[in-house]
C-alpha atoms as a PDB file:
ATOM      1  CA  UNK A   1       0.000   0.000   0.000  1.00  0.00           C
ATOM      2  CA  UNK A   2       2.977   2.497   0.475  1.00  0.00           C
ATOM      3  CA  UNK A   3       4.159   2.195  -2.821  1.00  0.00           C
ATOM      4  CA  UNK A   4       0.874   2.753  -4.173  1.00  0.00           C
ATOM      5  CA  UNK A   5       0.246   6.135  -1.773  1.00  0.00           C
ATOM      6  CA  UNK A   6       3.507   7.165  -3.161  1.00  0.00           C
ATOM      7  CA  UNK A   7       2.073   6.587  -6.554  1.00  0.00           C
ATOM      8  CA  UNK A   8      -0.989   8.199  -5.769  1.00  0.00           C
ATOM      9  CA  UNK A   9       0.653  11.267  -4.021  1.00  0.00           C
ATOM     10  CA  UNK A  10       2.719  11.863  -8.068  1.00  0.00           C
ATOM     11  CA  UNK A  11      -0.036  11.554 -10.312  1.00  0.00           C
ATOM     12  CA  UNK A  12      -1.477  14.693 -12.054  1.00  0.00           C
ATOM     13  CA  UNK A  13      -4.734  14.143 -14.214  1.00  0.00           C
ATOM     14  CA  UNK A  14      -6.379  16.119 -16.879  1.00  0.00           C
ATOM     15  CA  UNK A  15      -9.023  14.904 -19.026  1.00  0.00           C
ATOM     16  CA  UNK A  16     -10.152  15.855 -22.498  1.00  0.00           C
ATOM     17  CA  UNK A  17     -10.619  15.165 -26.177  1.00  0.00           C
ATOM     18  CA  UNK A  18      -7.915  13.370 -28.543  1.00  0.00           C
ATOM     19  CA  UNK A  19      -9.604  11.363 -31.696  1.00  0.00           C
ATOM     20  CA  UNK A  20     -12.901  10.756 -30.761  1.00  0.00           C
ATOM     21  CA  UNK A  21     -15.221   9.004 -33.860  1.00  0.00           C
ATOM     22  CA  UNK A  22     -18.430   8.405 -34.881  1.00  0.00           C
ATOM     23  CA  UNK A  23     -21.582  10.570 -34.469  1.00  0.00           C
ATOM     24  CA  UNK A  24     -20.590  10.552 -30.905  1.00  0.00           C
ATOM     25  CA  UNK A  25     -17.244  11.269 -31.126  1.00  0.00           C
ATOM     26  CA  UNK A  26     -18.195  14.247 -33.269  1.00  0.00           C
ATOM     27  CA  UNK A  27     -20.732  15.843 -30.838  1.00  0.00           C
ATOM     28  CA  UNK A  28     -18.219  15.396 -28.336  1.00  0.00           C
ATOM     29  CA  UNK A  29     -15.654  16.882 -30.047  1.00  0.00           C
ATOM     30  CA  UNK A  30     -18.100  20.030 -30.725  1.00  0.00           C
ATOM     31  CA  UNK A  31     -18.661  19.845 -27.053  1.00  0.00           C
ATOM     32  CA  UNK A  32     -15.519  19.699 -26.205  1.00  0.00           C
ATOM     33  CA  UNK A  33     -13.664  22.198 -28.084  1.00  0.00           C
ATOM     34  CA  UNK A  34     -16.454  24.588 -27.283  1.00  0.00           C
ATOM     35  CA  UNK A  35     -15.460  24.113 -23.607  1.00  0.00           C
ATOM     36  CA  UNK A  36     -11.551  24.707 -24.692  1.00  0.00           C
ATOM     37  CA  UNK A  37     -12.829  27.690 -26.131  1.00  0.00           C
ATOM     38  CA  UNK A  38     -14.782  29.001 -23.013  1.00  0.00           C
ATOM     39  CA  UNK A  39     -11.876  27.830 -20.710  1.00  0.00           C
ATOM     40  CA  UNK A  40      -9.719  29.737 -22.804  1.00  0.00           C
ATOM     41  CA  UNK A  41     -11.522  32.818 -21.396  1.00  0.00           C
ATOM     42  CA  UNK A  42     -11.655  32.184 -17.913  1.00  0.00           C
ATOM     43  CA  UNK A  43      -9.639  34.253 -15.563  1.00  0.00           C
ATOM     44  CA  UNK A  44      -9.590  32.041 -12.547  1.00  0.00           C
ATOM     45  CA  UNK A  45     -11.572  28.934 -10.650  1.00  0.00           C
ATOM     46  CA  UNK A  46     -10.850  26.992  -7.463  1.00  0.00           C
ATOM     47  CA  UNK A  47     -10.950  23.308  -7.494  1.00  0.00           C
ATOM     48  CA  UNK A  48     -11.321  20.220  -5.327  1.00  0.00           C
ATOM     49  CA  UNK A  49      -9.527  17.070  -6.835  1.00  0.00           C
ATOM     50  CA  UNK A  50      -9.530  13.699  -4.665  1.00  0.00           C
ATOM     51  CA  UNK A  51      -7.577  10.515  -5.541  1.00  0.00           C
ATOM     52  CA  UNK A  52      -8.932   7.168  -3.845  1.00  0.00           C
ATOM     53  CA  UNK A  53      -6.648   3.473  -4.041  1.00  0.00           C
ATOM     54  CA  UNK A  54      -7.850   0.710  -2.909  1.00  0.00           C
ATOM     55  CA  UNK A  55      -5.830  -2.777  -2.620  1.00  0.00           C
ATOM     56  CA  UNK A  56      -6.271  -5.519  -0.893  1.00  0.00           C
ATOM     57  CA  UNK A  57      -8.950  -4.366   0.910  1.00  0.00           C
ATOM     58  CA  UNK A  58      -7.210  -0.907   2.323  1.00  0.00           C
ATOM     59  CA  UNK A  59      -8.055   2.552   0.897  1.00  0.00           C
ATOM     60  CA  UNK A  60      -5.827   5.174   0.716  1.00  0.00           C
ATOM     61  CA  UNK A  61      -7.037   9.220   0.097  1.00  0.00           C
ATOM     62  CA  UNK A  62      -5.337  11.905  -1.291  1.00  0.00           C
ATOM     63  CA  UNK A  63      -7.006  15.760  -1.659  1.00  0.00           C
ATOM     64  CA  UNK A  64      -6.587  18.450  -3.032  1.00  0.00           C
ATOM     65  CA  UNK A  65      -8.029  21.898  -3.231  1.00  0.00           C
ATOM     66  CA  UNK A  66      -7.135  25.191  -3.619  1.00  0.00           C
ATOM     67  CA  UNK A  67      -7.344  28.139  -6.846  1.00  0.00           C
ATOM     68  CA  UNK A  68      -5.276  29.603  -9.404  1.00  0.00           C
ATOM     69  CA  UNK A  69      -5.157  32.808 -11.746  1.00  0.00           C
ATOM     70  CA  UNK A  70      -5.657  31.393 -15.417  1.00  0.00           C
ATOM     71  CA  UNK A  71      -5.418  35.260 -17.098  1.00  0.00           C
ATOM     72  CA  UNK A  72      -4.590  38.696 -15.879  1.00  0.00           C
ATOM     73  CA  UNK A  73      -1.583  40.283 -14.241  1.00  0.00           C
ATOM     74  CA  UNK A  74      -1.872  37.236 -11.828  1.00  0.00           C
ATOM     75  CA  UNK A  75      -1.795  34.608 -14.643  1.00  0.00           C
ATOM     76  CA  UNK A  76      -0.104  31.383 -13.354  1.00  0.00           C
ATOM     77  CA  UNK A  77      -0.534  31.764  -9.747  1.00  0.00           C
ATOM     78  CA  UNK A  78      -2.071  29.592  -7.394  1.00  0.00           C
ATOM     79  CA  UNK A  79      -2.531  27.676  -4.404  1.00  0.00           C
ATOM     80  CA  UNK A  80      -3.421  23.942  -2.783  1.00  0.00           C
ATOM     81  CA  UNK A  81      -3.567  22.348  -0.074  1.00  0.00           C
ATOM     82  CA  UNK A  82      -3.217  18.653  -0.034  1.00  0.00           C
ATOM     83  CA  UNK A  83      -4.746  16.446   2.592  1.00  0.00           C
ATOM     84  CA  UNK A  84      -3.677  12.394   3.049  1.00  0.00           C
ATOM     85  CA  UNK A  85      -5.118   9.638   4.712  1.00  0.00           C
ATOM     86  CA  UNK A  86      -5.242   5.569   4.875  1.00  0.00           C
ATOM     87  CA  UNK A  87      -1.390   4.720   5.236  1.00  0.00           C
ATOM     88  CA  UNK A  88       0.992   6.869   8.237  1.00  0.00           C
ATOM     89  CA  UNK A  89       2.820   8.308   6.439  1.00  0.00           C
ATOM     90  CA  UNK A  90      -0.021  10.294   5.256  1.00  0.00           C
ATOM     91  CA  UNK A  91      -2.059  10.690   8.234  1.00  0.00           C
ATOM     92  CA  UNK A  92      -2.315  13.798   9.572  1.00  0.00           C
ATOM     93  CA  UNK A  93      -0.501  15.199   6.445  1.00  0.00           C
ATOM     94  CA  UNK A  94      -0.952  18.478   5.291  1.00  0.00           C
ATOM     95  CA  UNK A  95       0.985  20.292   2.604  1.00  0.00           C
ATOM     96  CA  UNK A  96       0.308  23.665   1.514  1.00  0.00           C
ATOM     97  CA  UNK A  97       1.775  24.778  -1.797  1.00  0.00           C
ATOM     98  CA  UNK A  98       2.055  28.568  -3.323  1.00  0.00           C
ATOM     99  CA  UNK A  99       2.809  29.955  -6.196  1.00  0.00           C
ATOM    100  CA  UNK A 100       3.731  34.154  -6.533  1.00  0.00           C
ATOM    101  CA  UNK A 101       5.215  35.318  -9.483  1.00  0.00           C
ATOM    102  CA  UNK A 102       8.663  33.702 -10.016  1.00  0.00           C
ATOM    103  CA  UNK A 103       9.031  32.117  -6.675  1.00  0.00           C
ATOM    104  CA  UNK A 104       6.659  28.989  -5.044  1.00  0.00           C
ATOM    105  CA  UNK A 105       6.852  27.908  -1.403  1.00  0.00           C
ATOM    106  CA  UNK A 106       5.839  24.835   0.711  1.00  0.00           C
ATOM    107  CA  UNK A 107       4.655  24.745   3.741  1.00  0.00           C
ATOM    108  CA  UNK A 108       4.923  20.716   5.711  1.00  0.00           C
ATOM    109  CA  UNK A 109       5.476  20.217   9.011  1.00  0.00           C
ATOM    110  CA  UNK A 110       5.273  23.410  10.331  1.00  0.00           C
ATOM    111  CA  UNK A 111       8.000  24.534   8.088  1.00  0.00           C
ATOM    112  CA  UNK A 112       7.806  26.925   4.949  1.00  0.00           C
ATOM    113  CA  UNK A 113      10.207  26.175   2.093  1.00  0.00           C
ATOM    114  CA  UNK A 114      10.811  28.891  -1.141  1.00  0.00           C
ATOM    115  CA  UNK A 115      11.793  27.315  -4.358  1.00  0.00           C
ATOM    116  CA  UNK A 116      12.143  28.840  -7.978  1.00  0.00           C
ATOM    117  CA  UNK A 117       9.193  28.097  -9.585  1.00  0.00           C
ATOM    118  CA  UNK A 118      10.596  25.273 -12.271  1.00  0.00           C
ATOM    119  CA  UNK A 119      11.835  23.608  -9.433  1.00  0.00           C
ATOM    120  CA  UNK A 120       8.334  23.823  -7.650  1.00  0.00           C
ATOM    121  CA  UNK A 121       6.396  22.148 -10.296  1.00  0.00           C
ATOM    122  CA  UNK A 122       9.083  19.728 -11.583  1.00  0.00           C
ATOM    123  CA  UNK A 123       8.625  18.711  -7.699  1.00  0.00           C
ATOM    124  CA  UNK A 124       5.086  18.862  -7.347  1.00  0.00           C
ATOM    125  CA  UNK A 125       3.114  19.786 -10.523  1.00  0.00           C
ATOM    126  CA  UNK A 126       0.817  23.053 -11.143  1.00  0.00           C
ATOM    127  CA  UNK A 127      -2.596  22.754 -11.306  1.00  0.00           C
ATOM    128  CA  UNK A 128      -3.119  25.261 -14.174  1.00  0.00           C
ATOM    129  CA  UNK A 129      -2.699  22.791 -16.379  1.00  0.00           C
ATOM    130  CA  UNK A 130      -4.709  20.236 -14.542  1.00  0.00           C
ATOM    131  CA  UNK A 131      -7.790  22.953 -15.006  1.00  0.00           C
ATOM    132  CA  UNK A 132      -7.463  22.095 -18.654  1.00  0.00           C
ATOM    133  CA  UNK A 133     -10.298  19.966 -18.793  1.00  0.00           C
ATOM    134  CA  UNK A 134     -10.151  19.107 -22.624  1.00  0.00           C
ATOM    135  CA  UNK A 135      -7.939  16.477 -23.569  1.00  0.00           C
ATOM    136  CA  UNK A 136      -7.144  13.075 -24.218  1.00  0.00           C
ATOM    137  CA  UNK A 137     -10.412  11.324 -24.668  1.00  0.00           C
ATOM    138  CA  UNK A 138     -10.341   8.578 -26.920  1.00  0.00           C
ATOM    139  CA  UNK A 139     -14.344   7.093 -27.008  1.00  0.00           C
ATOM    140  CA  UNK A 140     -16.862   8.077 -26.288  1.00  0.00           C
ATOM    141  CA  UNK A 141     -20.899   8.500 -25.613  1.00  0.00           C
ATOM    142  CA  UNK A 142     -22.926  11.586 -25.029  1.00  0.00           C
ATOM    143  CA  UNK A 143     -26.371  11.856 -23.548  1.00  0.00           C
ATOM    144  CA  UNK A 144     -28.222  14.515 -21.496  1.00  0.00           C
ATOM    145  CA  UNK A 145     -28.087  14.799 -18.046  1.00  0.00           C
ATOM    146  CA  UNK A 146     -28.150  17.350 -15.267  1.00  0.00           C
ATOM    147  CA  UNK A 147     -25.353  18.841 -12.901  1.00  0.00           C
ATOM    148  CA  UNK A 148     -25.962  21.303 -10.042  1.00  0.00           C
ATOM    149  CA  UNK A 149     -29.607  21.548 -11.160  1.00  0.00           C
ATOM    150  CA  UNK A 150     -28.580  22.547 -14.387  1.00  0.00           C
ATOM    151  CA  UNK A 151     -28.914  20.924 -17.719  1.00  0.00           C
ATOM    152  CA  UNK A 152     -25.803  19.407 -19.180  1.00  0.00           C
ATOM    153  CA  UNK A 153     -24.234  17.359 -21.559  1.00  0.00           C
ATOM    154  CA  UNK A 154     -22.691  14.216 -20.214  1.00  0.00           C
ATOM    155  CA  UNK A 155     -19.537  13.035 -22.067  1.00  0.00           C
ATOM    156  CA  UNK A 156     -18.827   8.877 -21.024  1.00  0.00           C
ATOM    157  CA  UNK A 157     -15.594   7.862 -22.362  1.00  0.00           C
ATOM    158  CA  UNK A 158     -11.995   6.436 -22.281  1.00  0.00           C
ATOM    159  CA  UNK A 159      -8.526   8.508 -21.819  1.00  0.00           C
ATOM    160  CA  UNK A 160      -5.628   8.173 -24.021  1.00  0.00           C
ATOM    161  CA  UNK A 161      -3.635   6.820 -20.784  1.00  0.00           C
ATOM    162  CA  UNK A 162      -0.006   6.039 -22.527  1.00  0.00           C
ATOM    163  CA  UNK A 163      -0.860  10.258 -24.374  1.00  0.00           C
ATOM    164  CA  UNK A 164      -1.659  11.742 -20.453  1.00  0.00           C
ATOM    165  CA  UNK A 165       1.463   9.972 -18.659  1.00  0.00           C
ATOM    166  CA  UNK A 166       3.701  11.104 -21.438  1.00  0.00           C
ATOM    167  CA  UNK A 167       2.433  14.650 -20.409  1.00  0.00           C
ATOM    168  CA  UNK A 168       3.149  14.372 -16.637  1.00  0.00           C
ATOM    169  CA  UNK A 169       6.514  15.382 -16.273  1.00  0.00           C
ATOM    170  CA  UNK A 170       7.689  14.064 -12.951  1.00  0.00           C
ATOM    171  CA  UNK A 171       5.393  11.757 -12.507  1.00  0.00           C
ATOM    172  CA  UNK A 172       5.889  10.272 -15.867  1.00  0.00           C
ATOM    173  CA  UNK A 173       9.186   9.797 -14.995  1.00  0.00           C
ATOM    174  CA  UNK A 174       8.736   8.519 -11.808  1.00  0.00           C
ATOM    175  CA  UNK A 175       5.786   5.920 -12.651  1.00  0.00           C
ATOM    176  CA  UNK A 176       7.577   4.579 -15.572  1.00  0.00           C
ATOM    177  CA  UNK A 177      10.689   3.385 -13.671  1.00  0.00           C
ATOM    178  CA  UNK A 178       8.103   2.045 -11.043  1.00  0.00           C
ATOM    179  CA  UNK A 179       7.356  -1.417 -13.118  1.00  0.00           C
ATOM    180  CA  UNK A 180       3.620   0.452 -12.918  1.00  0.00           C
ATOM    181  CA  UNK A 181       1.110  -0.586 -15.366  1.00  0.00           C
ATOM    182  CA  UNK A 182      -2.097   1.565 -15.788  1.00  0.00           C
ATOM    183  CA  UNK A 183      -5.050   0.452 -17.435  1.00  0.00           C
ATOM    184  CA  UNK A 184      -7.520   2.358 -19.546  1.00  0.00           C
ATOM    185  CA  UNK A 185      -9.008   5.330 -17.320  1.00  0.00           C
ATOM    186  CA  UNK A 186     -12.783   5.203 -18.082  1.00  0.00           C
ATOM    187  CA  UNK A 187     -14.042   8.818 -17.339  1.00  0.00           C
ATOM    188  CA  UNK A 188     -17.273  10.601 -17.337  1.00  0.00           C
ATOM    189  CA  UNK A 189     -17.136  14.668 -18.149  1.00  0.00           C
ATOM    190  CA  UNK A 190     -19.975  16.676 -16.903  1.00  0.00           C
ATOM    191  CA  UNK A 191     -20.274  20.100 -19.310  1.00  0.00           C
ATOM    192  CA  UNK A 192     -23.371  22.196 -18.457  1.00  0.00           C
ATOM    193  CA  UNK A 193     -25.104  23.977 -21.130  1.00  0.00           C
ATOM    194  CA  UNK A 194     -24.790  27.233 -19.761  1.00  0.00           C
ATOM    195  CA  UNK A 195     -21.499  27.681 -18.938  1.00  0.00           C
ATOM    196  CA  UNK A 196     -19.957  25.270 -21.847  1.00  0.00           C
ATOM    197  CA  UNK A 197     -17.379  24.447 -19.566  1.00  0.00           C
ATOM    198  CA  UNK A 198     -16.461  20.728 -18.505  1.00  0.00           C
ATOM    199  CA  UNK A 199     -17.079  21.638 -14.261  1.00  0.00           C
ATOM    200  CA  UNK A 200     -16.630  18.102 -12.966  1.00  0.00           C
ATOM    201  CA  UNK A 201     -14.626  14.786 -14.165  1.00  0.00           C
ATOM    202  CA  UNK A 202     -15.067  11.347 -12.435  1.00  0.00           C
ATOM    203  CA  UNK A 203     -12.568   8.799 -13.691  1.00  0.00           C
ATOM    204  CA  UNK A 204     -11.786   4.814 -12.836  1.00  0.00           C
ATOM    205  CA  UNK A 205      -8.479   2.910 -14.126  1.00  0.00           C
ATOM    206  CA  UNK A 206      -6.687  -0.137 -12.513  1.00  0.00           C
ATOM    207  CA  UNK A 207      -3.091  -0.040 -11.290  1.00  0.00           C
ATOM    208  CA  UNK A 208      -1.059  -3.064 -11.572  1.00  0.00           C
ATOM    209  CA  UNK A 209       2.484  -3.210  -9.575  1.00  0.00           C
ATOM    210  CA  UNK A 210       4.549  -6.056  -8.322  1.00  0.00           C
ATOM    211  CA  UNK A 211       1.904  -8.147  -9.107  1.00  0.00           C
ATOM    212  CA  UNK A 212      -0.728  -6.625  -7.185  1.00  0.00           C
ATOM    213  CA  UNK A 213      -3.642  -4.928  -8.543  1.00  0.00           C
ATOM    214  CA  UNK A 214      -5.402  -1.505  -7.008  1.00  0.00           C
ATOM    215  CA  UNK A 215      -8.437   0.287  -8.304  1.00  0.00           C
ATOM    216  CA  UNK A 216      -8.296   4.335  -8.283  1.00  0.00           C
ATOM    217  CA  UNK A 217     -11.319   6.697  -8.350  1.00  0.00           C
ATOM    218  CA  UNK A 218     -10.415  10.455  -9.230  1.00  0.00           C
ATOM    219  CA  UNK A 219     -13.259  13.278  -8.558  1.00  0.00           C
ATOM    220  CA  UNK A 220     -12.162  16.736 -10.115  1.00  0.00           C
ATOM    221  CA  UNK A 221     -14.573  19.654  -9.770  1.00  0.00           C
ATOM    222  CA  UNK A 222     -14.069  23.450 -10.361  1.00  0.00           C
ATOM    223  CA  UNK A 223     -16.345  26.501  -9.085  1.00  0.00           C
ATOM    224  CA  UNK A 224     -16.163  30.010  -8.624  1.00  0.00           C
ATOM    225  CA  UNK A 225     -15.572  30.491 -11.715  1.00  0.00           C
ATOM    226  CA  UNK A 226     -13.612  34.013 -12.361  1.00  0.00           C
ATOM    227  CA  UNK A 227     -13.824  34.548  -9.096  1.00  0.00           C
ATOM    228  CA  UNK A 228     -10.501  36.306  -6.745  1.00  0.00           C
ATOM    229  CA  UNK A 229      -8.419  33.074  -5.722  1.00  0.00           C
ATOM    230  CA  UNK A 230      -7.385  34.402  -2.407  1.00  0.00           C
ATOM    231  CA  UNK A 231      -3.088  33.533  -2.279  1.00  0.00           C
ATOM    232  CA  UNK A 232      -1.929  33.474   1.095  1.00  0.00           C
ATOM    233  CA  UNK A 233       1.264  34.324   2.706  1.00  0.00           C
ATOM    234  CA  UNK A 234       3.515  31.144   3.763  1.00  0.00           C
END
């Protein structure tokens, strides 16, 4: 289970659109690039992402939430906290990470680090990119649905998982040398009508390691939509 909280604790997902076919595939496509184009224009959102293992009957939790500045004079800054739980060395864990202008710091353990901000997200990732909710899918269905109480296209599909590890940087790295295999992430994209953004992504893949096999759930959800991010102090 410690390898796989490790594993857990790398892994940046973002979900989107990458060859879809068919009737389907084409109205997703539509949908989906329209929600590229309206995320293109958004000036900042908070977000709540949570990753849950489970293996051999244990269950291990890893969230994260926080805001960032998409556009504007404050374009690429941000902030998350991430919250473990299910193994020790995750209990009780809280790690605060900040982003101002050229410089990041990380607060763990009581104790505030500054980094240079390439070193920062080598380390740890940004979730600016992770906001980019419109890539990668490879099939899919669409049907009509609700979210929030408002209508909405549902988008039920697969990722292109080999296309979204080759884009994660550290964790690529890091997961490839781990003898980690990754099945297909199934995923379904919620995109209400009014806002033509995708606001919330559930996805399921299996995790096979040293011949054990764990199941992972990933919630992503966004709000507040050009709304001030408040960046604190560390």
């Amino acid at each position: 289970m410690r390898r796989f909280a490790l594993l857990l604790a790398a892994l940046g997902v973002s979900a989107g659109l990458a060859g879809c076919v068919g009737p389907d595939g084409r109205k997703a496509e539509a949908l989906l690039q329209q929600a590229q184009h309206a995320q293109a224009g958004v000036s900042s959102e908070r977000f709540v992402m949570r990753f849950d293992v489970e293996a051999e009957g244990h269950q291990v939790s890893i969230a994260m939430q926080g805001g960032a500045y998409l556009k504007g004079p404050h374009r690429g800054d941000f902030a998350f906290t991430v919250n473990g739980s299910g193994v020790p060395e995750l209990e009780n864990m809280t790690v605060t990470i900040v982003k101002h202008g050229a410089t990041a710091a990380i607060r763990a353990n009581g104790r505030t680090q500054e980094l240079a901000v390439p070193t920062a997200e080598r380390r740890y990732g940004s979730p600016v990119g992770m906001l980019d909710l419109a890539r990668y899918v490879t099939s899919v269905s669409v049907d009509s649905s609700q979210y929030d109480g408002r209508p909405a296209d549902r988008i039920v599909g697969k990722l292109d998982t080999q296309a979204l590890l080759a884009n994660a940087g550290f964790a690529s790295s890091l997961l490839g040398s781990s003898g980690v295999h990754f099945g297909d992430i199934r995923a379904v994209l919620f995109v209400p009508r009014d806002s033509h953004l995708v606001e919330v992504m559930f996805a399921d893949l299996d995790i096979k390691a040293q011949g054990q096999t764990a199941h992972m759930h990933i919630s992503l959800a966004t709000r507040d939509i050009d709304k001030p991010v408040e960046i604190p102090q560390l």
